[in-house]
Protein backbone atom coordinates (compact mmCIF):
# COMPACT_ATOMS: atom_id res chain seq x y z
CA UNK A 1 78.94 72.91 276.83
CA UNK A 2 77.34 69.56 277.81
CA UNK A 3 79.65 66.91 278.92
CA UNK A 4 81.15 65.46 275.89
CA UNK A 5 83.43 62.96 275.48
CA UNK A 6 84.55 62.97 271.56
CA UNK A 7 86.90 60.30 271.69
CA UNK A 8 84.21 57.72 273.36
CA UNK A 9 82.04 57.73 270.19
CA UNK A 10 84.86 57.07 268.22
CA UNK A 11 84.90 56.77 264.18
CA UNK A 12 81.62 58.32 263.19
CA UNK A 13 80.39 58.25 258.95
CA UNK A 14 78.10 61.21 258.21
CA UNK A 15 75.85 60.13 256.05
CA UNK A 16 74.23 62.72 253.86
CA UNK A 17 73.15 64.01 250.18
CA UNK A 18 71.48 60.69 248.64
CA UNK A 19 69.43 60.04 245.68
CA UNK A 20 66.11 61.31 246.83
CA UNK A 21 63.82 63.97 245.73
CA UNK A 22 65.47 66.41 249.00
CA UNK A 23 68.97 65.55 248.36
CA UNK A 24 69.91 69.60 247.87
CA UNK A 25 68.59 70.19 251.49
CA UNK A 26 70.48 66.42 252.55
CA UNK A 27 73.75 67.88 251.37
CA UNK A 28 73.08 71.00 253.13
CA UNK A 29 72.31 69.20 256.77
CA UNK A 30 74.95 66.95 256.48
CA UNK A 31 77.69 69.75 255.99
CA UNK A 32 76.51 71.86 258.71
CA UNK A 33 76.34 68.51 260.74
CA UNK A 34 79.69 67.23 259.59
CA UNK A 35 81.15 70.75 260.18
CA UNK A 36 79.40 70.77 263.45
CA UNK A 37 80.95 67.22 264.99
CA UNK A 38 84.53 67.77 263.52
CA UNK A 39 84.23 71.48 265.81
CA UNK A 40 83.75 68.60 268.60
CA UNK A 41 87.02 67.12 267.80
CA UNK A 42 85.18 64.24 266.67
CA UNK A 43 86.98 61.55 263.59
CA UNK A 44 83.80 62.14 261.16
CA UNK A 45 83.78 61.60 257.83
CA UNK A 46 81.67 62.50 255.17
CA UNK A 47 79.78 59.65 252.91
CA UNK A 48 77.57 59.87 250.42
CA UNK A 49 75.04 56.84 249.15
CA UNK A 50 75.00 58.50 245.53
CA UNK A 51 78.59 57.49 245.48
CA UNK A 52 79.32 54.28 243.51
CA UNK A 53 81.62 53.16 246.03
CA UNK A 54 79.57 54.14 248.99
CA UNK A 55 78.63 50.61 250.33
CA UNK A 56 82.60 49.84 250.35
CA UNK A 57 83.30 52.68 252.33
CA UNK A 58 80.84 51.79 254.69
CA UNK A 59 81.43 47.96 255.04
CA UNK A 60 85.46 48.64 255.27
CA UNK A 61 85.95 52.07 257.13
CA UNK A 62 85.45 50.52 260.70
CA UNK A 63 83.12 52.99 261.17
CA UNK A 64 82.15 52.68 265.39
CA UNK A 65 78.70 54.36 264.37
CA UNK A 66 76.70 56.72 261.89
CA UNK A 67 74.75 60.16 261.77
CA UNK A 68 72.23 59.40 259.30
CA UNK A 69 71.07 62.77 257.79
CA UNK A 70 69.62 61.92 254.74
CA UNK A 71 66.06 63.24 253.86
CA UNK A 72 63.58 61.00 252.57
CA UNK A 73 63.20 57.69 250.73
CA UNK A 74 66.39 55.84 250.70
CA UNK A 75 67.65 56.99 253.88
CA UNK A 76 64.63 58.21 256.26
CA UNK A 77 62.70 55.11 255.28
CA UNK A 78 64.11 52.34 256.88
CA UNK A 79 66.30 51.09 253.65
CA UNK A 80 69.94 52.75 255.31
CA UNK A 81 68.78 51.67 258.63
CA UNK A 82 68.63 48.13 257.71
CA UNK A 83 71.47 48.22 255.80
CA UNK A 84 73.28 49.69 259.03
CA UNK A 85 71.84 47.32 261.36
CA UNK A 86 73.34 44.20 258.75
CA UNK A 87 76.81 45.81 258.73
CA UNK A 88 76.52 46.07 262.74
CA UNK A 89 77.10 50.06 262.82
CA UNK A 90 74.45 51.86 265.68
CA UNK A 91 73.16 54.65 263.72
CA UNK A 92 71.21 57.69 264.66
CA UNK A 93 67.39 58.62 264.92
CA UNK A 94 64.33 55.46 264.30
CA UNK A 95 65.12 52.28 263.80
CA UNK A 96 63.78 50.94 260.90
CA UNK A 97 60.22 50.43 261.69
CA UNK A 98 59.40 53.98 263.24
CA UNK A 99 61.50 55.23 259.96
CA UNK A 100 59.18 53.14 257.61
CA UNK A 101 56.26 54.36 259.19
CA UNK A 102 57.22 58.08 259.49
CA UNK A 103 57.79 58.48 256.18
CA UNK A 104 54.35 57.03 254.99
CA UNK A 105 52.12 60.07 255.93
CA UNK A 106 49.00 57.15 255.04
CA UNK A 107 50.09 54.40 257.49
CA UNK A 108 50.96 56.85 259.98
CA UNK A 109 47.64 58.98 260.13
CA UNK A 110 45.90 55.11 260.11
CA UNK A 111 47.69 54.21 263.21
CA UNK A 112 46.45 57.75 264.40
CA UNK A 113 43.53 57.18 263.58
CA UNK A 114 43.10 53.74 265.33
CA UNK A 115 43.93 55.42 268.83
CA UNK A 116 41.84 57.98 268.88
CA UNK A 117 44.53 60.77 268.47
CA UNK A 118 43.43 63.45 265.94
CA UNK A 119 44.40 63.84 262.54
CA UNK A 120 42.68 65.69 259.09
CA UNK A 121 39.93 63.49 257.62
CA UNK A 122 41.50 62.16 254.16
CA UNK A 123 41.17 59.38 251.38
CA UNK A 124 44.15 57.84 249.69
CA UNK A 125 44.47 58.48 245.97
CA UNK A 126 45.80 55.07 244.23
CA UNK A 127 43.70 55.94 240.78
CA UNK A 128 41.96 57.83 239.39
CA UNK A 129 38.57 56.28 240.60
CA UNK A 130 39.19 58.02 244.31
CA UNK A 131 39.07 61.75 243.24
CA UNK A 132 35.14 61.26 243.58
CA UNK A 133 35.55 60.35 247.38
CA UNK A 134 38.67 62.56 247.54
CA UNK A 135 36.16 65.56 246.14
CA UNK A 136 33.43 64.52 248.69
CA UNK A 137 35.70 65.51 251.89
CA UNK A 138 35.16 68.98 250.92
CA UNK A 139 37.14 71.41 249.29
CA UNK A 140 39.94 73.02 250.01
CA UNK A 141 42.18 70.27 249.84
CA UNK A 142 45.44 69.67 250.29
CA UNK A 143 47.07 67.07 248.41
CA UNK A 144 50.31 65.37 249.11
CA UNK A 145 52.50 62.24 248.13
CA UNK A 146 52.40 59.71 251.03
CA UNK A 147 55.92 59.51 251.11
CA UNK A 148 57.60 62.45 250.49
CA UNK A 149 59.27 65.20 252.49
CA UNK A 150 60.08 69.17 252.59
CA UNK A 151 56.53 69.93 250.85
CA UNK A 152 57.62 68.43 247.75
CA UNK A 153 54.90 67.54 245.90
CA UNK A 154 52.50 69.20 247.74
CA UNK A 155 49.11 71.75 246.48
CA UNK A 156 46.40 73.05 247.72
CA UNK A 157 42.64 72.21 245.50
CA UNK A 158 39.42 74.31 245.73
CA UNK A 159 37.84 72.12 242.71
CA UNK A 160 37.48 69.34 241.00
CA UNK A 161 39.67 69.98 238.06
CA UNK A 162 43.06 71.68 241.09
CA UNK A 163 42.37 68.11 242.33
CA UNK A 164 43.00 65.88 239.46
CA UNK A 165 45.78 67.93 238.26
CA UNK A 166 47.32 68.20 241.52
CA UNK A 167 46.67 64.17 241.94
CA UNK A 168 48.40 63.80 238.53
CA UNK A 169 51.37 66.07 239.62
CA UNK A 170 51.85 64.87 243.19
CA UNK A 171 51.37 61.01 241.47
CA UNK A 172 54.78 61.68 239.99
CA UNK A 173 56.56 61.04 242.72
CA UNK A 174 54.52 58.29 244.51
CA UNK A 175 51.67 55.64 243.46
CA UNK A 176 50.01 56.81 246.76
CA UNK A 177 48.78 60.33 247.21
CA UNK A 178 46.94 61.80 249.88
CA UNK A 179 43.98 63.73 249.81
CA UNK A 180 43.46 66.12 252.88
CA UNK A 181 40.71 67.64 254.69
CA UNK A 182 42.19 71.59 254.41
CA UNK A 183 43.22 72.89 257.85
CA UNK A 184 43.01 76.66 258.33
CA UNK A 185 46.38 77.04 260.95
CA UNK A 186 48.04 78.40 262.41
CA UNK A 187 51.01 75.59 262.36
CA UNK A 188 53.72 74.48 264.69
CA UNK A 189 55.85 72.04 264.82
CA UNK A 190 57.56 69.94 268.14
CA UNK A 191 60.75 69.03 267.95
CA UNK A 192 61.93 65.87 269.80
CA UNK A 193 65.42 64.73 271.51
CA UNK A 194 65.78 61.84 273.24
CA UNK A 195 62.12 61.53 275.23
CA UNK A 196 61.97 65.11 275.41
CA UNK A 197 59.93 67.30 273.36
CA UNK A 198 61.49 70.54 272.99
CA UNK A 199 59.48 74.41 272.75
CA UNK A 200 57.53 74.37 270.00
CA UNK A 201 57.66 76.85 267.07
CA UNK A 202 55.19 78.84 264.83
CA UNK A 203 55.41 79.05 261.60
CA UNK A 204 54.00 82.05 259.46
CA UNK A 205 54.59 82.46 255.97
CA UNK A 206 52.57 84.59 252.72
CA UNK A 207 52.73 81.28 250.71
CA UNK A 208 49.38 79.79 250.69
CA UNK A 209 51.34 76.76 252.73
CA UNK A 210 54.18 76.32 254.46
CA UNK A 211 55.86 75.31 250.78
CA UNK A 212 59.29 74.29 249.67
CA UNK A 213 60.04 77.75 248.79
CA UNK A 214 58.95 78.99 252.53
CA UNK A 215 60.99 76.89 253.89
CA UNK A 216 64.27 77.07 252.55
CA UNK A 217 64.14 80.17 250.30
CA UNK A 218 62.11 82.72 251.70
CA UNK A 219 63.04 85.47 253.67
CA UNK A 220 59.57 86.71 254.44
CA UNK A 221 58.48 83.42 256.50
CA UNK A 222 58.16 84.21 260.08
CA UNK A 223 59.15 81.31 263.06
CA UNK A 224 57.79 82.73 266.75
CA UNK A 225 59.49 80.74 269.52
CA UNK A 226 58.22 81.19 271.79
CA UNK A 227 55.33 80.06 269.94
CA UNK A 228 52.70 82.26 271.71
CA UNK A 229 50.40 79.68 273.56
CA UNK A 230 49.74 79.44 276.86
CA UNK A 231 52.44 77.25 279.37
CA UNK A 232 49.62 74.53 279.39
CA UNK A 233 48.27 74.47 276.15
CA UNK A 234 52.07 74.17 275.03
CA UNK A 235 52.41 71.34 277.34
CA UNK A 236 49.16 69.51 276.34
CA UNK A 237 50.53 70.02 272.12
CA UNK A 238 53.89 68.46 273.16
CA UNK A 239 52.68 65.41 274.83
CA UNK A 240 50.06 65.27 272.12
CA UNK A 241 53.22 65.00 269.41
CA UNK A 242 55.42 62.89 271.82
CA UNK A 243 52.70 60.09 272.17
CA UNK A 244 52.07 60.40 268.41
CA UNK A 245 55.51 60.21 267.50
CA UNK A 246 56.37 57.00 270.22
CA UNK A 247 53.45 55.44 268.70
CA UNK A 248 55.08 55.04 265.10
CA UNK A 249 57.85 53.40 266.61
CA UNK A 250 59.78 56.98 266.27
CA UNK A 251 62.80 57.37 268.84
CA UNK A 252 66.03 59.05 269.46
CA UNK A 253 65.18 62.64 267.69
CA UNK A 254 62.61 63.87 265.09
CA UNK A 255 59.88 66.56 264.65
CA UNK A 256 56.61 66.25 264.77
CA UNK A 257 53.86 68.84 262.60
CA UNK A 258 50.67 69.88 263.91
CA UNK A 259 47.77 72.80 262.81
CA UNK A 260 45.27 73.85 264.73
CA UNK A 261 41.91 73.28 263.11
CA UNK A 262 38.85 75.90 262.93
CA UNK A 263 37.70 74.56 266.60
CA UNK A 264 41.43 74.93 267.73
CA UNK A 265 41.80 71.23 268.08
CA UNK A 266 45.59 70.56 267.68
CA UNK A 267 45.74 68.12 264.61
CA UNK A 268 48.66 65.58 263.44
CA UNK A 269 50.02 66.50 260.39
CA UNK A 270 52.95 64.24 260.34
CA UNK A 271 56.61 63.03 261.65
CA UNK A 272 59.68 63.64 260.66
CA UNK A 273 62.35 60.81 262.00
CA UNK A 274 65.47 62.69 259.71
CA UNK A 275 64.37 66.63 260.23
CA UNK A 276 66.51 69.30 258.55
CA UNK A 277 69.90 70.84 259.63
CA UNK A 278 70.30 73.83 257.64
CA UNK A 279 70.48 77.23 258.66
CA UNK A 280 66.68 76.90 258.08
CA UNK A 281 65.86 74.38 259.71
CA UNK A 282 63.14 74.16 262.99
CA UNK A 283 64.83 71.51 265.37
CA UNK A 284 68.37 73.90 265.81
CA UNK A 285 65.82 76.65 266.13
CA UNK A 286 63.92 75.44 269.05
CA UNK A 287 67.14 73.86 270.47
CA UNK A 288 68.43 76.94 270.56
CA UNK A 289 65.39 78.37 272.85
CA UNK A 290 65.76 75.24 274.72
CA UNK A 291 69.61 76.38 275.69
CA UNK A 292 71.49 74.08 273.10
CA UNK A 293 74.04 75.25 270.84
CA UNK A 294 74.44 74.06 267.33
CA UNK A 295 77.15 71.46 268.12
CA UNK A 296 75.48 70.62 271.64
CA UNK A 297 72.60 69.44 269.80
CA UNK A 298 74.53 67.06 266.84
CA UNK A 299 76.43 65.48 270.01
CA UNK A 300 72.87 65.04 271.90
CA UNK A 301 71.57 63.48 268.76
CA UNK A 302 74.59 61.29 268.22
CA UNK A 303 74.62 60.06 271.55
CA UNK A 304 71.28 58.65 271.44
CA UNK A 305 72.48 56.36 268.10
CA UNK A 306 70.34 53.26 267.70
CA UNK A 307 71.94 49.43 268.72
CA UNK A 308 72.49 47.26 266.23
CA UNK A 309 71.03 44.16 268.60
């Protein structure tokens, strides 16, 4: 066990479930999280921003600092990091810029983009008048909401007509949708503590993507870690997702999602600054290659909670 000191982090809220679209994966994360820190010995308490009185718990429970694990907008965002960083309480994972900009899959493939560091060609839907430059990347596509997580949202269009109605669908949940050159795979994904990026992991699924359903339903989707490259290829993918994820302002832990693409260029897919903690979930995974326990890896991501300064 790493050297832990439970009592020196003191009153910690776990913050988890939410009002987003991933809230039945939030509640899952938090529990095994919460479960995870009070095996530590460590005063955590469950809270939940659904709650009416959730703000009041937080503003009066002398809380010494929080483990943010809710998934997507409303808590990965930035919103529940500013909100922590008003009431004073260091919190866990990006502060809220790198959270604002890791969960808007458009702003962060732009910054991308404007270093030079590779990413799928792709137009952003806002109407209906982009499908024809959408179209003219080349189908397959896949299409996406900019800021959603856990695939929701998410298709795959080989014509004109899967686009629109897969633009309509993913439009739903955001006024911005993305519109995606198709990669062919395979994909992996880099998990991140502190400045380290951990071994990165596979994926392999009979879904036509790495879906909702392959990810935390599934029992047919493969993970391989280790992931099968070469010791310096691996190396070269994990700086690749460090700088990538540094670059959004990203910090204390995350993931970061990459394909390879049909020259074997490793491409950015996206960040993840609030990554799941479920029995499904990649980041325990590869900490557990990496030599970290379940609980050794909540008490390496609380320790690296965010100032309040």
């Amino acid at each position: 066990m790493m050297n832990f000191d439970p009592h020196a982090v003191g009153k910690v809220a776990v913050l988890f479930g939410g009002r987003s679209a991933e809230r039945a994966i939030s509640l899952k994360s938090g529990q095994a999280v919460l479960t995870a820190l009070q095996t530590l010995a460590v005063d955590a308490h469950a809270l939940d921003p659904a709650d009416a009185d959730f703000f009041a718990q937080l503003q009066t429970g002398q809380f010494d600092r929080a483990f943010i694990v809710l998934h997507g907008r409303g808590g990965e965002d930035g919103v529940m990091q500013g909100m922590l960083e008003q009431l004073g309480i260091p919190y866990t994972g990006a502060g809220v810029l790198g959270s604002a900009l890791g969960m808007d899959k458009v702003r962060s493939k732009l910054i991308w983009q404007g270093v030079g560091l590779p990413t799928a060609g792709f137009v952003t839907l806002r109407g209906e008048a982009d499908l024809t430059a959408a179209a003219a990347l080349g189908f397959p596509l896949m299409i996406k909401p900019a800021r959603e997580g856990s695939s929701i949202g998410m298709a795959r269009a080989e014509t004109v007509a899967e686009l629109t109605a897969a633009w309509q669908a993913a439009a739903q949940y955001d006024a911005e949708v993305i519109a995606e050159r198709w990669l062919p795979g395979p994909e992996y994904t880099c998990a991140i503590l502190g400045e380290q990026a951990l071994p990165l992991i596979r994926l392999e699924t009979d879904h036509v993507f790495y879906d909702y359903d392959a990810k935390y339903h599934a029992t047919t989707t493969r993970y391989h870690c280790p992931c099968g490259l070469t010791a310096a290829v691996e190396r070269e993918i994990q700086a690749l997702c460090l700088r990538a994820f540094h670059l959004l302002g990203a910090s204390g832990w995350g993931r970061v999602d990459v394909m390879l693409d049909a020259a074997g260029q490793a491409t950015l897919l996206e960040i993840n600054t609030v990554p799941g903690m479920t029995d499904h979930s990649l980041v325990p995974m590869a900490a557990r290659v990496h030599g970290l326990s379940f609980e050794e890896l909540v008490a390496a991501i609380l320790t690296t909670s965010q100032p309040t300064t």
